[in-house]
N, C-alpha and C. Protein backbone atom coordinates (compact mmCIF):
# COMPACT_ATOMS: atom_id res chain seq x y z
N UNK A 1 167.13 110.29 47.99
CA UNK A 1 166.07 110.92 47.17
C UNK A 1 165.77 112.36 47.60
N UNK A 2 165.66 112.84 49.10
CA UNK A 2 165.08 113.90 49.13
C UNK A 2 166.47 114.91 48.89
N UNK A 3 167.53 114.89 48.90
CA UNK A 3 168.56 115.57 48.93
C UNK A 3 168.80 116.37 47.42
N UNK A 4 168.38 115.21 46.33
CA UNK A 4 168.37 115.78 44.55
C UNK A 4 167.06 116.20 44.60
N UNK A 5 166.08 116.16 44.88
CA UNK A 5 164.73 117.03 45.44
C UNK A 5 164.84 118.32 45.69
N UNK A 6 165.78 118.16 46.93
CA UNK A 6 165.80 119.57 47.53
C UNK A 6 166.61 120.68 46.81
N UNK A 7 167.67 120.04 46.15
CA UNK A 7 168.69 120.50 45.50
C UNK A 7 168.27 120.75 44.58
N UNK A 8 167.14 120.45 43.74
CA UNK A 8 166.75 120.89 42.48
C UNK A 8 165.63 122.05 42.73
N UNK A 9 165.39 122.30 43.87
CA UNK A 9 164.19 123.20 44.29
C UNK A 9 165.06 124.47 44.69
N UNK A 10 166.38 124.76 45.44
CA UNK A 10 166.87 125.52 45.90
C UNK A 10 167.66 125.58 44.41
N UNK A 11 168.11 125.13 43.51
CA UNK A 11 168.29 125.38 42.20
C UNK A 11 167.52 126.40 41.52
N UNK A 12 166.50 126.49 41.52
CA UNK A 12 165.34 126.84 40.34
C UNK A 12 165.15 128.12 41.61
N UNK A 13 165.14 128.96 42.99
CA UNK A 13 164.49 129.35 43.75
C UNK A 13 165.88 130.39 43.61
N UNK A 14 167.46 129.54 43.36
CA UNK A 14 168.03 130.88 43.46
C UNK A 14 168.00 131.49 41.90
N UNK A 15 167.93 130.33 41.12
CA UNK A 15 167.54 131.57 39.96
C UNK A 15 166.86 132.42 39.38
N UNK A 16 165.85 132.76 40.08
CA UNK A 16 164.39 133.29 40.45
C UNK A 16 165.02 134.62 40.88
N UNK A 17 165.93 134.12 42.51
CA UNK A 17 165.87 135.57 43.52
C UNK A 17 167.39 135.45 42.81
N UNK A 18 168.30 135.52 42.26
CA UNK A 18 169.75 135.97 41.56
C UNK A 18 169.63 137.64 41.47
N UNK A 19 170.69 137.88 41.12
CA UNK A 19 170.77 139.57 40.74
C UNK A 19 169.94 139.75 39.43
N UNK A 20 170.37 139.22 38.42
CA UNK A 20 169.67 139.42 37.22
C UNK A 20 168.40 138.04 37.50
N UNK A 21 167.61 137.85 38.02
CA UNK A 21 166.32 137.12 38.28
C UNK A 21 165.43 137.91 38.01
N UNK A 22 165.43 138.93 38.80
CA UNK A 22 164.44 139.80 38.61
C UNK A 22 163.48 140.53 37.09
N UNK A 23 164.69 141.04 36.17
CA UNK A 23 164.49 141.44 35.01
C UNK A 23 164.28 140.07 34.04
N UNK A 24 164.96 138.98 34.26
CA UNK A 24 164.90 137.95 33.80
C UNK A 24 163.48 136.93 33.47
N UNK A 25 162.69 137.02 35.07
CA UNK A 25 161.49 136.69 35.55
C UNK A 25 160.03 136.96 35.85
N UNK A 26 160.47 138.57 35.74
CA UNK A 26 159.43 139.61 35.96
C UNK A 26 159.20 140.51 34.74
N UNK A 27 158.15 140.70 34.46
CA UNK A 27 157.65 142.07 33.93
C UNK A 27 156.63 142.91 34.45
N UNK A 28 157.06 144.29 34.70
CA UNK A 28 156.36 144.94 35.90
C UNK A 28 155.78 144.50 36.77
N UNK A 29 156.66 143.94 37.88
CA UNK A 29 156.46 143.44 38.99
C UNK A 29 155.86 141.91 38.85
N UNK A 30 154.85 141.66 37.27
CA UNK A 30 154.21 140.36 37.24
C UNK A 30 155.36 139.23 36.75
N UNK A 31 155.24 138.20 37.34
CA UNK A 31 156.06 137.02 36.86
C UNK A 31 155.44 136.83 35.35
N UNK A 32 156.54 136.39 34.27
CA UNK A 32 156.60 136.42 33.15
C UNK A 32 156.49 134.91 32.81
N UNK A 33 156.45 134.54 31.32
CA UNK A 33 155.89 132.63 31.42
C UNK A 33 157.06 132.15 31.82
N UNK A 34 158.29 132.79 31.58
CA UNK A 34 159.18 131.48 32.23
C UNK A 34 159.07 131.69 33.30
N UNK A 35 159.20 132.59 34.36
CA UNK A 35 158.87 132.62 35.63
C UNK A 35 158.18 131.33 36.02
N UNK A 36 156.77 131.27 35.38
CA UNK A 36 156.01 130.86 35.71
C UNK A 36 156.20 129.45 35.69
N UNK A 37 156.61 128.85 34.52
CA UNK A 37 157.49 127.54 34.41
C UNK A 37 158.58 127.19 35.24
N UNK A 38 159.10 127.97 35.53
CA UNK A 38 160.01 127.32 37.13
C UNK A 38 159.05 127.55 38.34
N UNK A 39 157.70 128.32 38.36
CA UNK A 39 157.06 127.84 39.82
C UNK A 39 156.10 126.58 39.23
N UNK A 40 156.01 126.48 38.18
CA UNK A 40 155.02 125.26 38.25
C UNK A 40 155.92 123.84 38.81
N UNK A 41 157.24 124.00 37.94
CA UNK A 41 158.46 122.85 38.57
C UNK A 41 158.56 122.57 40.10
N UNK A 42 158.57 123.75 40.61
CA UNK A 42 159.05 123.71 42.26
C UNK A 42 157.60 123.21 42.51
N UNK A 43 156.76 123.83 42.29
CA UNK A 43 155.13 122.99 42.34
C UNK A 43 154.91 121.06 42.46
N UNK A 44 155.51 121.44 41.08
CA UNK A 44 155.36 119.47 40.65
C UNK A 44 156.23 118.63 41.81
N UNK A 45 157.27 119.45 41.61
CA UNK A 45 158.51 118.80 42.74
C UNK A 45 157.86 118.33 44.33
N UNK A 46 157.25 119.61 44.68
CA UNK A 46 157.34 120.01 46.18
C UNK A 46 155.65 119.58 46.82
N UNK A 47 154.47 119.70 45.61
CA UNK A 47 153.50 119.50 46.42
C UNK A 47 153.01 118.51 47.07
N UNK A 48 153.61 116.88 47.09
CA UNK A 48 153.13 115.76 47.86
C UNK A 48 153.95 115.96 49.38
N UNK A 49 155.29 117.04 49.32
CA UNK A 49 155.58 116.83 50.57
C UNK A 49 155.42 118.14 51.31
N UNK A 50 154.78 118.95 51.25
CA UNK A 50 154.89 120.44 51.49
C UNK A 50 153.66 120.79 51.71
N UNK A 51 152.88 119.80 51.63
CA UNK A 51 151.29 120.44 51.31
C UNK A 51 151.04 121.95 51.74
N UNK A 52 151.43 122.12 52.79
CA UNK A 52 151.58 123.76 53.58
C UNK A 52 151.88 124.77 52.99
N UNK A 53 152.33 124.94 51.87
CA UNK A 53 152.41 125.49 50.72
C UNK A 53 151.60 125.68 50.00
N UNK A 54 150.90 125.16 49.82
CA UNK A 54 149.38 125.15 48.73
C UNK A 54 148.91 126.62 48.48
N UNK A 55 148.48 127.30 49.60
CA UNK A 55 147.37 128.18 49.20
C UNK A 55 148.38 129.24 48.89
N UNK A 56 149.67 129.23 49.54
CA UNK A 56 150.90 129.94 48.77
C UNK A 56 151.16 129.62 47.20
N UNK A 57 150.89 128.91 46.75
CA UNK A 57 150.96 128.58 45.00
C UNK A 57 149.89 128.58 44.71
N UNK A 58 148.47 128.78 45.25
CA UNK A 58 147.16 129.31 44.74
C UNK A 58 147.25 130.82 44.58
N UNK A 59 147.75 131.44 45.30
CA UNK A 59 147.84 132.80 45.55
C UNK A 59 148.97 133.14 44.52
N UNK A 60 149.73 132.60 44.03
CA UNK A 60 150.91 133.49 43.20
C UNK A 60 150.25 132.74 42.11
N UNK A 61 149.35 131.85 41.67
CA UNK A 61 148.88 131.35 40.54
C UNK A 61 147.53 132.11 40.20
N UNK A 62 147.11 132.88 41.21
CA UNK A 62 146.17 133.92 41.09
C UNK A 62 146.80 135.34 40.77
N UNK A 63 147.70 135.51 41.53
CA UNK A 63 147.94 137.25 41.60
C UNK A 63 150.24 136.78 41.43
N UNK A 64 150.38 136.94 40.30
CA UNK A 64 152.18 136.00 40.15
C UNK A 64 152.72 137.66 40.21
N UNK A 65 152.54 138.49 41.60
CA UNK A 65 153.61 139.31 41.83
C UNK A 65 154.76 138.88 42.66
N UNK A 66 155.92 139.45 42.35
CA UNK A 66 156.96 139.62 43.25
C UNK A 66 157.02 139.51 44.73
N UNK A 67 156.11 139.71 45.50
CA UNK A 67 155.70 139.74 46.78
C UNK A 67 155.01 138.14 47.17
N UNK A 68 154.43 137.57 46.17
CA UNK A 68 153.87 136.45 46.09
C UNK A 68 154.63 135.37 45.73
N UNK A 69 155.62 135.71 45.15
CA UNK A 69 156.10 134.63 44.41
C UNK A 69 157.11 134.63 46.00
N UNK A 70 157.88 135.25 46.48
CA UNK A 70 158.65 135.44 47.52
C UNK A 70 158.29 135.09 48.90
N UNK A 71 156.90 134.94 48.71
CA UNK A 71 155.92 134.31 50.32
C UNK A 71 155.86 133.23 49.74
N UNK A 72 155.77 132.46 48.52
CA UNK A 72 155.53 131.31 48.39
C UNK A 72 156.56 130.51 48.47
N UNK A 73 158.13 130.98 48.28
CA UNK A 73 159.23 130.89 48.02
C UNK A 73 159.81 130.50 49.86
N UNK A 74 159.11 131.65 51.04
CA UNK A 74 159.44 131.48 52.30
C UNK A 74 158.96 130.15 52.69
N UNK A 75 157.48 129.99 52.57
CA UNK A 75 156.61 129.05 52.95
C UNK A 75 157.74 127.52 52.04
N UNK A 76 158.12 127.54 51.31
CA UNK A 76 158.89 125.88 50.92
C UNK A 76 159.97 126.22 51.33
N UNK A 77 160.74 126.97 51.67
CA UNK A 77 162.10 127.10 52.25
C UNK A 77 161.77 126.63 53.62
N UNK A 78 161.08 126.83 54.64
CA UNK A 78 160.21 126.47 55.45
C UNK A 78 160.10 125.33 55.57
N UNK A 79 159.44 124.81 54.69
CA UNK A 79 158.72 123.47 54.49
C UNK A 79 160.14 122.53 54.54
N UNK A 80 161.29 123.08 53.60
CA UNK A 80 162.30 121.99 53.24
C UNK A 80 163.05 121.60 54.99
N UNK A 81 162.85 122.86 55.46
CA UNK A 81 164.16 122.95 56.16
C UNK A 81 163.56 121.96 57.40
N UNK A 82 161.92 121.59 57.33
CA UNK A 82 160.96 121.00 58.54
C UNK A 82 161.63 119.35 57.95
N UNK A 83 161.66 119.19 56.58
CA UNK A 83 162.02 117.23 56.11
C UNK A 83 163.29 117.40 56.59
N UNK A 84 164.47 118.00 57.14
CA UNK A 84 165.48 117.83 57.57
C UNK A 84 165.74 116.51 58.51
């Protein structure tokens, strides 16, 4: 179970940070709705085991810049690599 979990989170996280992610995800610097629909996914996915993450997806659900979305992005990369 946690392996198609993880795999579907590092799925959705490189298509976010990809070469074309950026223009794809962003508009001036703000995450755009689909953006926003792949962090709510990694959200749904990740928040019963990650809790440590939280105020990192409060904060990019408050302020969805580039800088935020990318601390929230460290903090579950983090998190995954701790269920190892």
């Amino acid at each position: 179970m946690p392996s198609k979990f993880v795999s579907e989170v590092l799925k959705i996280i490189n298509e976010i940070v990809s070469a074309n992610g950026y223009e794809k995800f962003f508009s001036n610097d703000i995450l755009n709705s689909e953006g926003r629909k792949r962090i709510e996914k990694i959200a749904k996915l990740t928040l019963n085991k990650c809790k440590q993450t939280k105020p990192y997806l409060a904060k990019v659900r408050r302020k969805p810049t580039y800088n935020s979305v990318m601390k929230y992005f460290e903090s579950i990369l983090k998190c995954l690599e701790e269920l190892k």
